[in-house]
N, C-alpha and C. Protein backbone atom coordinates (compact mmCIF):
# COMPACT_ATOMS: atom_id res chain seq x y z
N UNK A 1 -86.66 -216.68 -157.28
CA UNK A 1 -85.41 -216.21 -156.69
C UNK A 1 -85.68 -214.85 -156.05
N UNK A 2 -85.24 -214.71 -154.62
CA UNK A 2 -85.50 -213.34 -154.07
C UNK A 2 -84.91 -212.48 -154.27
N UNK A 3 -85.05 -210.99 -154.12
CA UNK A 3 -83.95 -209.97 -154.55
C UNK A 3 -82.33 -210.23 -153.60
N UNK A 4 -82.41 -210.52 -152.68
CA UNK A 4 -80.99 -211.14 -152.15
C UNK A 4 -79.91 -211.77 -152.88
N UNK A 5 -81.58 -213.01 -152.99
CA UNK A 5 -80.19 -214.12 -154.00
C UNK A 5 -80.01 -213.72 -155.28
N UNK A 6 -80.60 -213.09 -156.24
CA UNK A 6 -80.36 -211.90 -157.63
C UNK A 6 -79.04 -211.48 -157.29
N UNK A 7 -79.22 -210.70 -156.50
CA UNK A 7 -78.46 -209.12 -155.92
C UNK A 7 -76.87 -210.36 -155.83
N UNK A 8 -76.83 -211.25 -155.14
CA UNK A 8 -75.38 -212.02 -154.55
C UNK A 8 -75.21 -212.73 -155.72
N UNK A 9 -75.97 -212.80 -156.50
CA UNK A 9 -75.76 -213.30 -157.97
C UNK A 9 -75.10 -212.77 -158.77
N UNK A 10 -75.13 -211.90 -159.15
CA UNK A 10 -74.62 -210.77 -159.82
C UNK A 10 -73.58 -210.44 -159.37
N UNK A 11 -73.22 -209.90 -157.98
CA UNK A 11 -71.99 -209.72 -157.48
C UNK A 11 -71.03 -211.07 -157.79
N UNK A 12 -71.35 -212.11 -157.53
CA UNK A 12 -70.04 -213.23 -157.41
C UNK A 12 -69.80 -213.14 -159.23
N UNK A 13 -70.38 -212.95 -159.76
CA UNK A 13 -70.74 -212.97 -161.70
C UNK A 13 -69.98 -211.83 -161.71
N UNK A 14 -69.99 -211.04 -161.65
CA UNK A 14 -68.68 -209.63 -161.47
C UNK A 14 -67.62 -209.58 -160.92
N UNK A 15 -67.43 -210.22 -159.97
CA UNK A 15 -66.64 -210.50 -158.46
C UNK A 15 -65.68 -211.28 -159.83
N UNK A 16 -66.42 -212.42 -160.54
CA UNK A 16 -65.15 -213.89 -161.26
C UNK A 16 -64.96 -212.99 -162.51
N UNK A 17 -65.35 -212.03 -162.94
CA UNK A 17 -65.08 -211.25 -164.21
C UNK A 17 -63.95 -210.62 -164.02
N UNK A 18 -64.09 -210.00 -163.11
CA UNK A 18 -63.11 -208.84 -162.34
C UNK A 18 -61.47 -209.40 -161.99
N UNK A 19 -61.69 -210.39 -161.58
CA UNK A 19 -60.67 -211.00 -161.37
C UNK A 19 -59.58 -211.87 -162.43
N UNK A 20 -61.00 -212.31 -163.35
CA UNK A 20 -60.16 -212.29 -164.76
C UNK A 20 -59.55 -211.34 -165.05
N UNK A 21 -60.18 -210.27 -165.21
CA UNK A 21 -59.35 -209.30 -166.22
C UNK A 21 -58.41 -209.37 -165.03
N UNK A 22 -58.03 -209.04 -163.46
CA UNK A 22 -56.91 -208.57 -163.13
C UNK A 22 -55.89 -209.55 -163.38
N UNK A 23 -56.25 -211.15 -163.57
CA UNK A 23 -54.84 -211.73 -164.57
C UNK A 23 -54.71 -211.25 -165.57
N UNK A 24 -55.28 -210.56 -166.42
CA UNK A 24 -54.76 -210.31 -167.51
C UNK A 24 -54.21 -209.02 -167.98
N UNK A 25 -54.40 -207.89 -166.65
CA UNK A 25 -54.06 -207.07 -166.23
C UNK A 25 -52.51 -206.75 -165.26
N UNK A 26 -52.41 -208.45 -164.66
CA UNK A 26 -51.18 -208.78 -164.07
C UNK A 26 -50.34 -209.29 -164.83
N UNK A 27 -50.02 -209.70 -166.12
CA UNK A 27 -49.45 -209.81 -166.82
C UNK A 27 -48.69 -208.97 -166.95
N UNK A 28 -48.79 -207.50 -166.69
CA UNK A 28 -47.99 -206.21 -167.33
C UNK A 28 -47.12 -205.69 -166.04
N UNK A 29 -47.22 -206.36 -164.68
CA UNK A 29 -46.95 -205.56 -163.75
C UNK A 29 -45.36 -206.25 -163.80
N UNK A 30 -44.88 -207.19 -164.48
CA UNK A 30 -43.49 -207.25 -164.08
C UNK A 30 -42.54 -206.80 -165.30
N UNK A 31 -43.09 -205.96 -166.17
CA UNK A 31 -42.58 -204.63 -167.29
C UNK A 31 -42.66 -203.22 -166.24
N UNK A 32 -43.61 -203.13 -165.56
CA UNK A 32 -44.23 -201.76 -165.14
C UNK A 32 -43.23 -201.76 -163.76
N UNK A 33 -42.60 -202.62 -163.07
CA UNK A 33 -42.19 -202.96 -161.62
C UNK A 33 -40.99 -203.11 -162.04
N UNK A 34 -40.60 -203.57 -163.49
CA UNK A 34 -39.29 -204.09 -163.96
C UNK A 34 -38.47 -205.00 -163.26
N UNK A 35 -39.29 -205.86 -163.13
CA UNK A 35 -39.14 -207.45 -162.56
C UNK A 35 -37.42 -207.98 -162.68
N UNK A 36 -37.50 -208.21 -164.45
CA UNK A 36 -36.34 -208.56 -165.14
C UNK A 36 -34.90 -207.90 -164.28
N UNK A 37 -34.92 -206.61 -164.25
CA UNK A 37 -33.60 -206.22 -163.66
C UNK A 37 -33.47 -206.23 -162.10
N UNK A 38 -34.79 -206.24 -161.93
CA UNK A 38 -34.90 -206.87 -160.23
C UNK A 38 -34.12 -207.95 -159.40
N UNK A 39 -35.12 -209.00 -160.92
CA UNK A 39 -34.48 -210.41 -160.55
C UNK A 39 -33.25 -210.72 -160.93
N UNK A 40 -32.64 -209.94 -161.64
CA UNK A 40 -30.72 -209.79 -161.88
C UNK A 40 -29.82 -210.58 -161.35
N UNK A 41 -30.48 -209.74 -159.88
CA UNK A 41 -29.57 -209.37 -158.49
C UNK A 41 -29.82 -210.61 -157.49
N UNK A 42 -30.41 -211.54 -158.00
CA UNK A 42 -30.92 -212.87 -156.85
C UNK A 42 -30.49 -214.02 -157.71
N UNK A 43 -29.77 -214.70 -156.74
CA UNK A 43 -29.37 -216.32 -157.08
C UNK A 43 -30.51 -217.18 -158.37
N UNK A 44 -30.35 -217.78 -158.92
CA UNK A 44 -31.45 -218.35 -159.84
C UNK A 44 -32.12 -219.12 -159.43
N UNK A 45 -32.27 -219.91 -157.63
CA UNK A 45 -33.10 -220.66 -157.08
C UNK A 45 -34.35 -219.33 -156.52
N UNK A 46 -33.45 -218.40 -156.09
CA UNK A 46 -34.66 -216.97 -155.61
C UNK A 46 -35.26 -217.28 -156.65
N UNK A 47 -34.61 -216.92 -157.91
CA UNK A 47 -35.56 -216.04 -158.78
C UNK A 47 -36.38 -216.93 -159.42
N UNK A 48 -36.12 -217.86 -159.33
CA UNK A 48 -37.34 -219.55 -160.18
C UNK A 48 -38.33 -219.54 -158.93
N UNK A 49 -38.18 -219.47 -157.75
CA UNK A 49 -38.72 -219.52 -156.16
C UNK A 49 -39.95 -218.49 -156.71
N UNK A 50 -39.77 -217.05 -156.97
CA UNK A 50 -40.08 -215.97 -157.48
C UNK A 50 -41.39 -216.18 -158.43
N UNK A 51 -40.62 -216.34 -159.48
CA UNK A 51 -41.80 -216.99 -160.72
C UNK A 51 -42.93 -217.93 -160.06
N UNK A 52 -42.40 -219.09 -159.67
CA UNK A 52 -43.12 -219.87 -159.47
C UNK A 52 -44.44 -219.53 -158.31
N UNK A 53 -44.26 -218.63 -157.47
CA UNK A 53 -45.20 -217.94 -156.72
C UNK A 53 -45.65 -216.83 -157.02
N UNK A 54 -45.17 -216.23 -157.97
CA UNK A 54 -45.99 -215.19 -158.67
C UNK A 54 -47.19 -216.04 -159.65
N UNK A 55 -46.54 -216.93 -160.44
CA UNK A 55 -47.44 -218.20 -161.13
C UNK A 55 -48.85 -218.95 -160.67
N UNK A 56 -48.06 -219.07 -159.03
CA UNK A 56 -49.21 -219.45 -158.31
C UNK A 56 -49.83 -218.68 -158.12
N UNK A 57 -49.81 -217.41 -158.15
CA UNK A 57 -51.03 -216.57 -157.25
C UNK A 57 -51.76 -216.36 -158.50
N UNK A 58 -50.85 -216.02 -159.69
CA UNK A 58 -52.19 -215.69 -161.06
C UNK A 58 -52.86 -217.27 -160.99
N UNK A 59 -52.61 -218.26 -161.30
CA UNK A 59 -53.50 -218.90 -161.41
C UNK A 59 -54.55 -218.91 -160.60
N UNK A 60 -54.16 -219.04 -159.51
CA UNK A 60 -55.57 -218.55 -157.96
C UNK A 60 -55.85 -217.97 -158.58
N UNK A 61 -55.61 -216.30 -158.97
CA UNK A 61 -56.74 -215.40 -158.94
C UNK A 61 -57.71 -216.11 -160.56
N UNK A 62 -56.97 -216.40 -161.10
CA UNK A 62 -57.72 -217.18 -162.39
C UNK A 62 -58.56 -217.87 -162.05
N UNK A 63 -58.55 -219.00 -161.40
CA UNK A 63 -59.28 -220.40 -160.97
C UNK A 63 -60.43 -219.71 -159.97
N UNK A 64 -60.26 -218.69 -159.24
CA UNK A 64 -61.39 -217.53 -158.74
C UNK A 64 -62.51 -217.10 -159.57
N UNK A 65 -61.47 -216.37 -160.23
CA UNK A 65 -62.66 -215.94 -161.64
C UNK A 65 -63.73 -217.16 -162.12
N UNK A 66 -62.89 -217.91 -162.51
CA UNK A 66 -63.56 -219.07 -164.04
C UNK A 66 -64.86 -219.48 -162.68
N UNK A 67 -64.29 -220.34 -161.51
CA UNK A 67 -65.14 -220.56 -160.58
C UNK A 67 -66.68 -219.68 -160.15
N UNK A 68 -65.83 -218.43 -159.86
CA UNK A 68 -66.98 -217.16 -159.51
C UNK A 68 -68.42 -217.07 -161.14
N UNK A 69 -67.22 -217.42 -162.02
CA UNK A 69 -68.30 -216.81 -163.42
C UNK A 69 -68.52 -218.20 -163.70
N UNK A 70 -68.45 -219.12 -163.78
CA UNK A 70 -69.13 -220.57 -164.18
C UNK A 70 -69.85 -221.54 -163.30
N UNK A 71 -69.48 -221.12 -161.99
CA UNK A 71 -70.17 -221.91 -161.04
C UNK A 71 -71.09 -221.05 -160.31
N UNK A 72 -71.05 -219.94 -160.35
CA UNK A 72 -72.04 -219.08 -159.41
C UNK A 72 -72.78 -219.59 -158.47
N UNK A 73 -73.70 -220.83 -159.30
CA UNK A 73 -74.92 -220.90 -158.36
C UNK A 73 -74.53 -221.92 -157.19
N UNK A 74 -73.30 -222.65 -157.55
CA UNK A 74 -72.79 -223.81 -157.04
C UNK A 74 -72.09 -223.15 -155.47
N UNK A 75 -71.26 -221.59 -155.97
CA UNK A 75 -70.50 -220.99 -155.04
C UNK A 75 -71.70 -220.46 -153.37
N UNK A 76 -73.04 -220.70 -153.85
CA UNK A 76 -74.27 -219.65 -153.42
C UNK A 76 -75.10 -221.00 -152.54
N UNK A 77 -74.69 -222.20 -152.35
CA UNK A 77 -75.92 -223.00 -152.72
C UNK A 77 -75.98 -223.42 -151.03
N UNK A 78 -75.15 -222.54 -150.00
CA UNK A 78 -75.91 -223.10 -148.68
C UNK A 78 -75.05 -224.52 -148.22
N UNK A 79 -74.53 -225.29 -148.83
CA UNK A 79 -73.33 -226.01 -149.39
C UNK A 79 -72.32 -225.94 -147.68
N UNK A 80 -71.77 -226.90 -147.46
CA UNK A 80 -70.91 -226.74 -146.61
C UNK A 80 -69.23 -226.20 -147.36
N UNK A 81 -69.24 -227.26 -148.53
CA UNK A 81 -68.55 -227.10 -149.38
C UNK A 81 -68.79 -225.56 -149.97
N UNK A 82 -69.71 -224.90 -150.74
CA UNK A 82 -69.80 -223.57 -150.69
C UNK A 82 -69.17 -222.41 -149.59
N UNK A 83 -69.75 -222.75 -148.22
CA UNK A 83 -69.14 -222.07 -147.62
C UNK A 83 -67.87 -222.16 -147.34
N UNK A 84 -66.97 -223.22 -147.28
CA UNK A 84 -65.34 -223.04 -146.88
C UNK A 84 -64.88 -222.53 -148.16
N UNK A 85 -65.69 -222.84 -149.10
CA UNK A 85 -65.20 -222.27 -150.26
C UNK A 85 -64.90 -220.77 -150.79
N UNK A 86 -66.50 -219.57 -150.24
CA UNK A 86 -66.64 -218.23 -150.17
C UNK A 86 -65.59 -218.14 -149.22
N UNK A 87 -65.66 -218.45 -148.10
CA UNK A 87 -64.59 -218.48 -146.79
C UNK A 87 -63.59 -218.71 -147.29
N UNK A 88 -62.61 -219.35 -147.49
CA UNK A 88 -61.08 -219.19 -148.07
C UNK A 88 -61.20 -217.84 -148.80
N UNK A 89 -62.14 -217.95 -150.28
CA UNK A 89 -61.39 -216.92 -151.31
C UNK A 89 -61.57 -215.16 -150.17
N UNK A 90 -62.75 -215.43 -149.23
CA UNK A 90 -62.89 -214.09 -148.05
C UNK A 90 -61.34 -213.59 -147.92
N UNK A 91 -60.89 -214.72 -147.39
CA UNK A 91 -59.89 -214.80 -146.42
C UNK A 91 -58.45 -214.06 -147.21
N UNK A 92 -58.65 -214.93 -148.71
CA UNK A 92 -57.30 -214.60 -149.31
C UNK A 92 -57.70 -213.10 -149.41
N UNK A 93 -58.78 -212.26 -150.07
CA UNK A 93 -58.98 -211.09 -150.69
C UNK A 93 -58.83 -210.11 -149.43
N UNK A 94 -59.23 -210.28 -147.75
CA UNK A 94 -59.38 -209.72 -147.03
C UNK A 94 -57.79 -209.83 -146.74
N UNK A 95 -56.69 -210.79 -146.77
CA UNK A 95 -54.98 -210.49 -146.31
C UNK A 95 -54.58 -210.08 -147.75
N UNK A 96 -55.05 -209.91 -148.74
CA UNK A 96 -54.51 -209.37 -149.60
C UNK A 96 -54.37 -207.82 -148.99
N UNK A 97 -55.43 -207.27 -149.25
CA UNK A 97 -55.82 -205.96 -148.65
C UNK A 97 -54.99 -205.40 -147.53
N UNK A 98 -54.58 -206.69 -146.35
CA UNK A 98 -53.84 -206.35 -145.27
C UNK A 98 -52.34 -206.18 -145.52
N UNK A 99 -52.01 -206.74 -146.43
CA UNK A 99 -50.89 -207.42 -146.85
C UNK A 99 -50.37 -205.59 -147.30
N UNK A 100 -51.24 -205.34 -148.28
CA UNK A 100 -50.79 -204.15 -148.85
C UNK A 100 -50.72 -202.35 -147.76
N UNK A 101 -51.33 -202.81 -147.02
CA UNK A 101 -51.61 -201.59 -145.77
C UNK A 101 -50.11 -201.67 -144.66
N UNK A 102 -50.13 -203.31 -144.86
CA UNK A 102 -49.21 -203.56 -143.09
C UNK A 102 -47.86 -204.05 -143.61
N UNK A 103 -47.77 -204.66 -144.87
CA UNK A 103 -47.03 -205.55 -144.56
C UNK A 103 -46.04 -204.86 -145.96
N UNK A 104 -46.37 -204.22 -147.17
CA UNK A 104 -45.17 -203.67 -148.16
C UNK A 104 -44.77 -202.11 -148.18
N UNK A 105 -43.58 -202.39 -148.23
CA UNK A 105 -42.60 -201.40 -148.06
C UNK A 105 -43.19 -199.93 -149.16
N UNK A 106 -43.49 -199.42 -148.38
CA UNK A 106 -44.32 -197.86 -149.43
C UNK A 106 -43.49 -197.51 -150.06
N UNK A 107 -42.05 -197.42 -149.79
CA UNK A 107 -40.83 -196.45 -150.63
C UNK A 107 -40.38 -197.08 -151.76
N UNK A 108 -40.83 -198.31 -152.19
CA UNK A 108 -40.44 -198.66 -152.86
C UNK A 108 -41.76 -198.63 -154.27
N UNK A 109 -43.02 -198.27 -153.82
CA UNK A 109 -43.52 -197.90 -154.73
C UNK A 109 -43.59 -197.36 -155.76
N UNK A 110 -44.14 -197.39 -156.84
CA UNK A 110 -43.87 -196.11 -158.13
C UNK A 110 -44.69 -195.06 -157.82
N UNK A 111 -43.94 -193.75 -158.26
CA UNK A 111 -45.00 -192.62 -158.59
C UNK A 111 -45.30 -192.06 -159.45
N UNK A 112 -46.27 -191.15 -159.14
CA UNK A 112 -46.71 -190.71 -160.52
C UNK A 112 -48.62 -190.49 -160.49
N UNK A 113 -49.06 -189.66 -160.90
CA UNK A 113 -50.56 -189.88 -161.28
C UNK A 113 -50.97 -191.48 -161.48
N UNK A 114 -50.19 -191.70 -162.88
CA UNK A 114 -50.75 -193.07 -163.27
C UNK A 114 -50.68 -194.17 -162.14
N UNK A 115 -49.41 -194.46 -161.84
CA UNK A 115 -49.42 -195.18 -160.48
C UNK A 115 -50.37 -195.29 -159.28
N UNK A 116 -50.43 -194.07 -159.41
CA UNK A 116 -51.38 -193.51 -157.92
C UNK A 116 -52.61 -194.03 -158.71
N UNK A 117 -53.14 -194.11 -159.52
CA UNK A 117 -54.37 -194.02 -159.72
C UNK A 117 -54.82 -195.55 -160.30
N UNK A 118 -53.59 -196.57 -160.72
CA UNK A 118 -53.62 -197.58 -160.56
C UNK A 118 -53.94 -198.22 -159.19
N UNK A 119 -53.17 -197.86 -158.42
CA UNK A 119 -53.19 -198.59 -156.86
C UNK A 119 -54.27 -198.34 -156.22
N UNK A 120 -54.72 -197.31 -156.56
CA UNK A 120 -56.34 -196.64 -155.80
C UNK A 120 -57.73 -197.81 -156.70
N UNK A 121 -56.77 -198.20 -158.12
CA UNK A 121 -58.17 -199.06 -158.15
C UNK A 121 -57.87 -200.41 -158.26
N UNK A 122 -56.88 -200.44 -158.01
CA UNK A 122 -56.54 -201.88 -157.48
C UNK A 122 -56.85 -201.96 -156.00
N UNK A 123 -56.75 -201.52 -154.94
CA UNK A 123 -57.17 -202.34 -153.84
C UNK A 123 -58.55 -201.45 -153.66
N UNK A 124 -58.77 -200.83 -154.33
CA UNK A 124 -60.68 -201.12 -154.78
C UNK A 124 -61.07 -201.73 -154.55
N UNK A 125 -60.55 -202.62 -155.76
CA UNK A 125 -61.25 -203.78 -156.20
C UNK A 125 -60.75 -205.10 -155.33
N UNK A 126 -59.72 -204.93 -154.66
CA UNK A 126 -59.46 -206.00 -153.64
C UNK A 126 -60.18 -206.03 -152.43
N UNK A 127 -60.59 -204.38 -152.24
CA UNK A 127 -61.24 -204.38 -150.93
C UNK A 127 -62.94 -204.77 -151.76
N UNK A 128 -63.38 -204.51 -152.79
CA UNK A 128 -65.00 -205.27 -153.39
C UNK A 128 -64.41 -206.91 -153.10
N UNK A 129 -63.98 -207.40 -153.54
CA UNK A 129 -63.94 -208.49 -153.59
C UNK A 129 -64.07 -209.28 -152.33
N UNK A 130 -63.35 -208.84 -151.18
CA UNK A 130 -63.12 -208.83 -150.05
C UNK A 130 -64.44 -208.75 -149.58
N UNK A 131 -65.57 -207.95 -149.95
CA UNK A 131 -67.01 -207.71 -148.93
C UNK A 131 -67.51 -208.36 -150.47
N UNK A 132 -67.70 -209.30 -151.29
CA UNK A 132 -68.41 -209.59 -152.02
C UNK A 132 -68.50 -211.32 -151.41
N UNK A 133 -67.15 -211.60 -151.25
CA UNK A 133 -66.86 -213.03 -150.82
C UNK A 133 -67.59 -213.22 -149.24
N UNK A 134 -66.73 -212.26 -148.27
CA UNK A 134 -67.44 -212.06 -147.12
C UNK A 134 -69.35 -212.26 -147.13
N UNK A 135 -69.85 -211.65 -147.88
CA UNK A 135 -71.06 -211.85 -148.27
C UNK A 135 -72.05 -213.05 -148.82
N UNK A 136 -70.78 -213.30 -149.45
CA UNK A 136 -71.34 -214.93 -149.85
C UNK A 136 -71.14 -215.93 -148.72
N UNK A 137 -70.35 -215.81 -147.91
CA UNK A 137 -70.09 -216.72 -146.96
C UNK A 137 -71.55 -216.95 -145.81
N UNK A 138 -71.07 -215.27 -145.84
CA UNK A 138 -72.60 -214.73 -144.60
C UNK A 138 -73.95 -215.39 -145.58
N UNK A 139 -74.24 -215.51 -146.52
CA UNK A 139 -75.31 -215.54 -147.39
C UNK A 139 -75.48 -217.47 -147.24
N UNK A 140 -74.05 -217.86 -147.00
CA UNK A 140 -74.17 -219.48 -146.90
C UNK A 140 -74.13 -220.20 -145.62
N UNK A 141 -74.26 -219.67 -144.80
CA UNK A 141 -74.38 -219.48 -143.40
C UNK A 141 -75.47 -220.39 -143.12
């Protein structure tokens, strides 16, 4: 194995770790955002609408992880299937990133040190993920 394929090894093996923990890290954000009194104020088709796409996206980022950390070599393998595969999760991690720059309302953010210093390593790690996937794609090329 060459230092390349090591090196993109390791990253996608960190890349599906990382992303675990942030489900299990996203678990806490609708206490910390205070979801509950949010969702109050919206009809009960919003707010099931709500869940159910918040639901969906943890599982994605889950089914990322388990994938990234159990299949590695499968995600790496040159694969046509490999590549649409690095390519989608690129895609989601790179409009995540956009999503948060262009597209949500700043004022409604929390502040605070802690906050601030949450969000700084959260799209961190959205923007790693983002050039880790990108990488694998380029790597399956």
């Amino acid at each position: 194995m060459d230092n390349f394929q090591l090196n993109i090894t390791y990253l996608i093996q960190i890349a599906g770790l990382a992303q675990i923990v942030l489900v299990f890290g996203s678990l806490a954000v609708p206490r910390i955002l205070n979801w509950s009194a949010e969702l109050a104020k919206l009809q009960p088709l919003i707010k099931q609408m709500f869940w159910t796409y918040a639901a969906y996206i943890l599982v994605i980022n889950l089914c990322f992880g388990l994938v990234s950390l159990l299949a590695y070599k499968d995600l790496l393998n040159g694969s046509l299937l490999a590549t649409l595969v690095t390519a989608f999760i690129a895609v989601y991690w790179i409009s995540r990133v956009l999503i948060q720059f262009f597209y949500f309302d700043r004022k409604g953010f929390p502040t605070g040190k802690w906050h601030t210093f949450a969000e700084v390593l959260l799209v961190s790690l959205f923007i790693s993920l983002s050039m880790v996937y990108s990488y694998a794609f380029y790597h399956n090329l």
